[in-house]
C-alpha atoms as a PDB file:
ATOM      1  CA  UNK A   1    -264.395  76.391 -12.021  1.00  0.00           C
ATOM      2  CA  UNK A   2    -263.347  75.421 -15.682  1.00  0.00           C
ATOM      3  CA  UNK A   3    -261.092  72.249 -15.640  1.00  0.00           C
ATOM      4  CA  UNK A   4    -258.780  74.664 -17.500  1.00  0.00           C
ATOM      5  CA  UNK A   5    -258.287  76.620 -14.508  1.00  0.00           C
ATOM      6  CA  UNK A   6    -258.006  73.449 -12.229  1.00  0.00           C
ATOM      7  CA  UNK A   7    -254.900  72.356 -13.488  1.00  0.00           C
ATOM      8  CA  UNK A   8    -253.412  75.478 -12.366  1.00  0.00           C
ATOM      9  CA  UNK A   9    -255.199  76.131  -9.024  1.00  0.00           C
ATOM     10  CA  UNK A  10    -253.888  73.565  -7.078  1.00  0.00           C
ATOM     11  CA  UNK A  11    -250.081  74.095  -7.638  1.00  0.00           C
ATOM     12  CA  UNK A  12    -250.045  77.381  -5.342  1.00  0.00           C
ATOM     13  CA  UNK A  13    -251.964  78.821  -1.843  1.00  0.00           C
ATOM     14  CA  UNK A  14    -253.051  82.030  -4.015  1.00  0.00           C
ATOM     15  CA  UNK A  15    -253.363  82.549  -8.133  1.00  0.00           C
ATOM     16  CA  UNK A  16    -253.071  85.639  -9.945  1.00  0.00           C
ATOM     17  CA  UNK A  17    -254.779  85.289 -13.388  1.00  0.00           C
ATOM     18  CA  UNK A  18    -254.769  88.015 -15.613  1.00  0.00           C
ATOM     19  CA  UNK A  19    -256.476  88.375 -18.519  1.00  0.00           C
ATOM     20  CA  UNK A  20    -255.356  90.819 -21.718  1.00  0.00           C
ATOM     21  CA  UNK A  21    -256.126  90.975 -24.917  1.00  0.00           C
ATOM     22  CA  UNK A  22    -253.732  89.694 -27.413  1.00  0.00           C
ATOM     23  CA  UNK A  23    -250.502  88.320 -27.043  1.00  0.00           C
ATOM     24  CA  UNK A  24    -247.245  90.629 -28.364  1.00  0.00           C
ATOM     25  CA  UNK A  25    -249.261  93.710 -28.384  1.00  0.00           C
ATOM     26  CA  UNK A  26    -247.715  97.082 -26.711  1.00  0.00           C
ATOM     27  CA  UNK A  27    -249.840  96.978 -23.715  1.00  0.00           C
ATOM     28  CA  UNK A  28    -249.979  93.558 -23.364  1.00  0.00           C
ATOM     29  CA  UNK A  29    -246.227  93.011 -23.834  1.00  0.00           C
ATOM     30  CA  UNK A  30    -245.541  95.772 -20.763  1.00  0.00           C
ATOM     31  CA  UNK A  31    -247.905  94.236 -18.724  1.00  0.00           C
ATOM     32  CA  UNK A  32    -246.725  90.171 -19.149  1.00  0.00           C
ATOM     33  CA  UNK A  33    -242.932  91.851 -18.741  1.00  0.00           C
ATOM     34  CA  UNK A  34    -244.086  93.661 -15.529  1.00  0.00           C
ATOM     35  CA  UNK A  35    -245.268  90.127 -14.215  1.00  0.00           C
ATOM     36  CA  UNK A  36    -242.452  88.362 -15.246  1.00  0.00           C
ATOM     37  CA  UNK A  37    -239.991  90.862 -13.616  1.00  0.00           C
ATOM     38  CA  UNK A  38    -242.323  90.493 -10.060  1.00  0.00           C
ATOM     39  CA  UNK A  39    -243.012  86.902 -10.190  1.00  0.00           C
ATOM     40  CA  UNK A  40    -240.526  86.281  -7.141  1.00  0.00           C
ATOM     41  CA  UNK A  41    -241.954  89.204  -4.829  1.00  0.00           C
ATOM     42  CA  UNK A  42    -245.460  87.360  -6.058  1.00  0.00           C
ATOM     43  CA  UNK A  43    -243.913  84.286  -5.271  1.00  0.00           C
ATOM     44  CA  UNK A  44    -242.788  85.161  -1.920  1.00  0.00           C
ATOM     45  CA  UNK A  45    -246.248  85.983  -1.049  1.00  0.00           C
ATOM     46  CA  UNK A  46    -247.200  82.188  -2.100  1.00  0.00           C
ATOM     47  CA  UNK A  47    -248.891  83.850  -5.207  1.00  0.00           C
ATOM     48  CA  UNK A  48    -248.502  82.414  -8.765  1.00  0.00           C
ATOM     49  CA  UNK A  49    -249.202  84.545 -12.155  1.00  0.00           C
ATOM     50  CA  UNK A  50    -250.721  83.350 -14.922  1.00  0.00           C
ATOM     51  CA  UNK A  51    -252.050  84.961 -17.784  1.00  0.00           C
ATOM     52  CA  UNK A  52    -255.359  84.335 -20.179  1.00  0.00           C
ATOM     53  CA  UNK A  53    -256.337  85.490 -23.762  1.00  0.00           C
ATOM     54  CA  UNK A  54    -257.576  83.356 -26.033  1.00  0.00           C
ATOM     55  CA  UNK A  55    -254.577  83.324 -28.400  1.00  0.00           C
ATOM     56  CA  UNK A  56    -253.816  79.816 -29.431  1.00  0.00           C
ATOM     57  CA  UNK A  57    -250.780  78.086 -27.489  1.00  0.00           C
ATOM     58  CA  UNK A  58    -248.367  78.277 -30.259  1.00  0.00           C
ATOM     59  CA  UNK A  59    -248.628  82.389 -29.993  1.00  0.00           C
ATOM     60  CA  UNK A  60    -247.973  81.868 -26.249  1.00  0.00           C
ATOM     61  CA  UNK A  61    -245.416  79.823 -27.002  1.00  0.00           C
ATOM     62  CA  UNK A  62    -243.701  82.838 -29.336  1.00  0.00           C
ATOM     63  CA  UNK A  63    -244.474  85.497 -27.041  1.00  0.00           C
ATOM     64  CA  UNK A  64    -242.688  83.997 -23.864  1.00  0.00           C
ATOM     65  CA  UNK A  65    -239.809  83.256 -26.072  1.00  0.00           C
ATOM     66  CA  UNK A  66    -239.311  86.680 -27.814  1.00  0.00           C
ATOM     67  CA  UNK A  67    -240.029  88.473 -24.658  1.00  0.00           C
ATOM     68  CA  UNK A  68    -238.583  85.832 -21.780  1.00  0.00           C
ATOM     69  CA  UNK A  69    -241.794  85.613 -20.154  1.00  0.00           C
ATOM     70  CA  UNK A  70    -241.622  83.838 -16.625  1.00  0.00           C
ATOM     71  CA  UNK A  71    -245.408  83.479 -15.991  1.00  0.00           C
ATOM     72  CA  UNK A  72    -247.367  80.471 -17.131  1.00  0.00           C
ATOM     73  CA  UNK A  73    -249.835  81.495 -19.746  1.00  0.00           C
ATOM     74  CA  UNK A  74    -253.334  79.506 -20.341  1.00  0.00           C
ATOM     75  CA  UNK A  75    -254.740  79.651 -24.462  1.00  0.00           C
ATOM     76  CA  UNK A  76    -258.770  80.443 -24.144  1.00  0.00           C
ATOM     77  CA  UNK A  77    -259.448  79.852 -27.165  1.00  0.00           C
ATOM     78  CA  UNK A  78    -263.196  79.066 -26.615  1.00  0.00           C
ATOM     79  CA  UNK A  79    -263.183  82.278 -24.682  1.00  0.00           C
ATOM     80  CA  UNK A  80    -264.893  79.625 -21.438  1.00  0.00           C
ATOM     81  CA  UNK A  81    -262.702  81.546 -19.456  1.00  0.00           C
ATOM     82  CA  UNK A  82    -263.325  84.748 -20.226  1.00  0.00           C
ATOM     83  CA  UNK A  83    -267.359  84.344 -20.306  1.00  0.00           C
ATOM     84  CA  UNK A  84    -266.566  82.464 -16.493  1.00  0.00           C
ATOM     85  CA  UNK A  85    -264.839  85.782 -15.196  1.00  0.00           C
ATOM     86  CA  UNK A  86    -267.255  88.148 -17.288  1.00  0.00           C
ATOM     87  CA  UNK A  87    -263.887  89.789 -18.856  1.00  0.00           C
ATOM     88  CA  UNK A  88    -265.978  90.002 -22.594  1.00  0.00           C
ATOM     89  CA  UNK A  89    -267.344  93.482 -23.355  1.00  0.00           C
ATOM     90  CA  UNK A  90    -268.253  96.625 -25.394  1.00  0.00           C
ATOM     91  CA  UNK A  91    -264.304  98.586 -25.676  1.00  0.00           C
ATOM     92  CA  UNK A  92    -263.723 101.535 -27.589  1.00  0.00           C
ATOM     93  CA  UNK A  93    -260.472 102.247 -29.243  1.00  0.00           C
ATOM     94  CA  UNK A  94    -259.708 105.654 -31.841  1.00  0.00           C
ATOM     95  CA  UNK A  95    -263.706 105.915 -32.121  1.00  0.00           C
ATOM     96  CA  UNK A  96    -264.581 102.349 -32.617  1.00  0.00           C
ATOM     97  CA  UNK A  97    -267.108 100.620 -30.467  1.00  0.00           C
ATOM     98  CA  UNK A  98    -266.138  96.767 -30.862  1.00  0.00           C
ATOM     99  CA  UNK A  99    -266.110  93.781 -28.610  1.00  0.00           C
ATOM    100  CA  UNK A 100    -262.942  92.759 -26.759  1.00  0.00           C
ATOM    101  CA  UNK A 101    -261.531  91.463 -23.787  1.00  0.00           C
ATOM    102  CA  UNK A 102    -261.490  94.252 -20.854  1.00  0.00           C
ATOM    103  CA  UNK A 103    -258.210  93.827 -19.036  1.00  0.00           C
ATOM    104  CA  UNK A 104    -258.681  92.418 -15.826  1.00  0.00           C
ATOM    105  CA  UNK A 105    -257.098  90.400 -13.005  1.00  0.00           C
ATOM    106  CA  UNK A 106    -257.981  88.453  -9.663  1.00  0.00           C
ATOM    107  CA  UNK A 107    -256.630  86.945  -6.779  1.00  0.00           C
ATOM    108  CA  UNK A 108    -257.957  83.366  -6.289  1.00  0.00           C
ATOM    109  CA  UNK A 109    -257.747  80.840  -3.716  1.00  0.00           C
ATOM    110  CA  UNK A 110    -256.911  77.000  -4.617  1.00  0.00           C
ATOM    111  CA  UNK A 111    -260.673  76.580  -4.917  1.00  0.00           C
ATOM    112  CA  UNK A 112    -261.310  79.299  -7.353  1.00  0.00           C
ATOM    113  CA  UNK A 113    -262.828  81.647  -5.039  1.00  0.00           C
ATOM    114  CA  UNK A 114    -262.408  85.400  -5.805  1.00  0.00           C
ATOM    115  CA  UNK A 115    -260.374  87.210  -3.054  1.00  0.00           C
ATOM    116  CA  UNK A 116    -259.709  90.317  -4.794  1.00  0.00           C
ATOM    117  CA  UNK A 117    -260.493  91.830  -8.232  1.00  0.00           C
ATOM    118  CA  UNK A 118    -259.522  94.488  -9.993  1.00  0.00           C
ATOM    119  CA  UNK A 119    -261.169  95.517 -13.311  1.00  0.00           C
ATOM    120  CA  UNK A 120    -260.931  97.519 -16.947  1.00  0.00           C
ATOM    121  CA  UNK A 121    -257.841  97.668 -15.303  1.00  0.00           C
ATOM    122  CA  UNK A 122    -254.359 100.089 -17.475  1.00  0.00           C
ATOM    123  CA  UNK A 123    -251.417  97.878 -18.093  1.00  0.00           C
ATOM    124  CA  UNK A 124    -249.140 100.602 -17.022  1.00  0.00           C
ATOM    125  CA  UNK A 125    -247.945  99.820 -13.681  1.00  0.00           C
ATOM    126  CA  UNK A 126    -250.622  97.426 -13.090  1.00  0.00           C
ATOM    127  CA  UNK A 127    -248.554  94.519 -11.180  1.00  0.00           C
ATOM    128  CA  UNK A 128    -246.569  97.149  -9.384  1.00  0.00           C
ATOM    129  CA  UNK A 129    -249.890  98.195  -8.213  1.00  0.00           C
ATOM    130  CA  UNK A 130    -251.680  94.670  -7.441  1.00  0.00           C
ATOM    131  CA  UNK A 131    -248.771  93.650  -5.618  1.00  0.00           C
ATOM    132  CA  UNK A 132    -248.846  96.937  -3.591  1.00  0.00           C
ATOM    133  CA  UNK A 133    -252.661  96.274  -2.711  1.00  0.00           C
ATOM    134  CA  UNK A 134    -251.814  92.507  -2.156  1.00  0.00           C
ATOM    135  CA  UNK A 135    -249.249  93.213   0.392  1.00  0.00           C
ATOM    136  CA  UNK A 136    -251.314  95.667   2.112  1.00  0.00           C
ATOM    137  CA  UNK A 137    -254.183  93.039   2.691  1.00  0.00           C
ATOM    138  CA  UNK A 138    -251.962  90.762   4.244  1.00  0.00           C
END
């Protein structure tokens, strides 16, 4: 794993990082708010959030404050993480081909291992419905 990541792993049994495109964006502003309003049940379930996009940390900085973000939320900026969790691909959006970050998220253990994945994932409902599949594991 990334030293990036290491920082974070060890503070918590489980992780769930999340990666999304660009901070303060519709679909990634629902999704960080859905977090941030189910970081206790995550909690509970000795599970921390923490999102990834390789905005700077000054643009996290703004988007936790004008949207009281709860989670923790790691700057790629080298995009180490991203190419790590193969979250880099071909997109299409109104026609366009480009290359973007697919929205994804996994469950890690403190060592980094993948438990669970879910990807290309919709940022409607999306931690309503990892939490769902989370509890049902357990």
């Amino acid at each position: 794993m990334e030293s990036i990541l290491n920082n974070y792993l060890s503070k918590s049994p489980l992780t769930l990082l999340y990666f999304y495109p660009k901070d303060d964006t519709p679909g990634c502003t629902l999704e960080a708010v859905d977090f941030t309003r189910l970081k206790w049940e995550f909690e509970a379930l000795w599970i921390q959030v923490i999102g990834v996009s390789q905005d700077s940390q000054v643009s996290h900085a703004k988007f936790c404050i004008k949207h009281s973000l709860g989670i923790e939320l790691i700057a790629d900026e080298d995009s180490s993480l991203h190419h790590e969790f193969h979250v880099i691909g071909e997109k299409k959006n109104y026609g366009k081909t480009y290359i973007g970050t697919i929205r994804s998220t996994f469950l890690l253990d403190q060592t980094g291992k993948i438990i669970r994945e879910w990807r290309n994932v919709k940022a409607t409902w999306h931690g309503e419905k990892v939490l769902r599949e989370i509890k049902e594991m357990q």
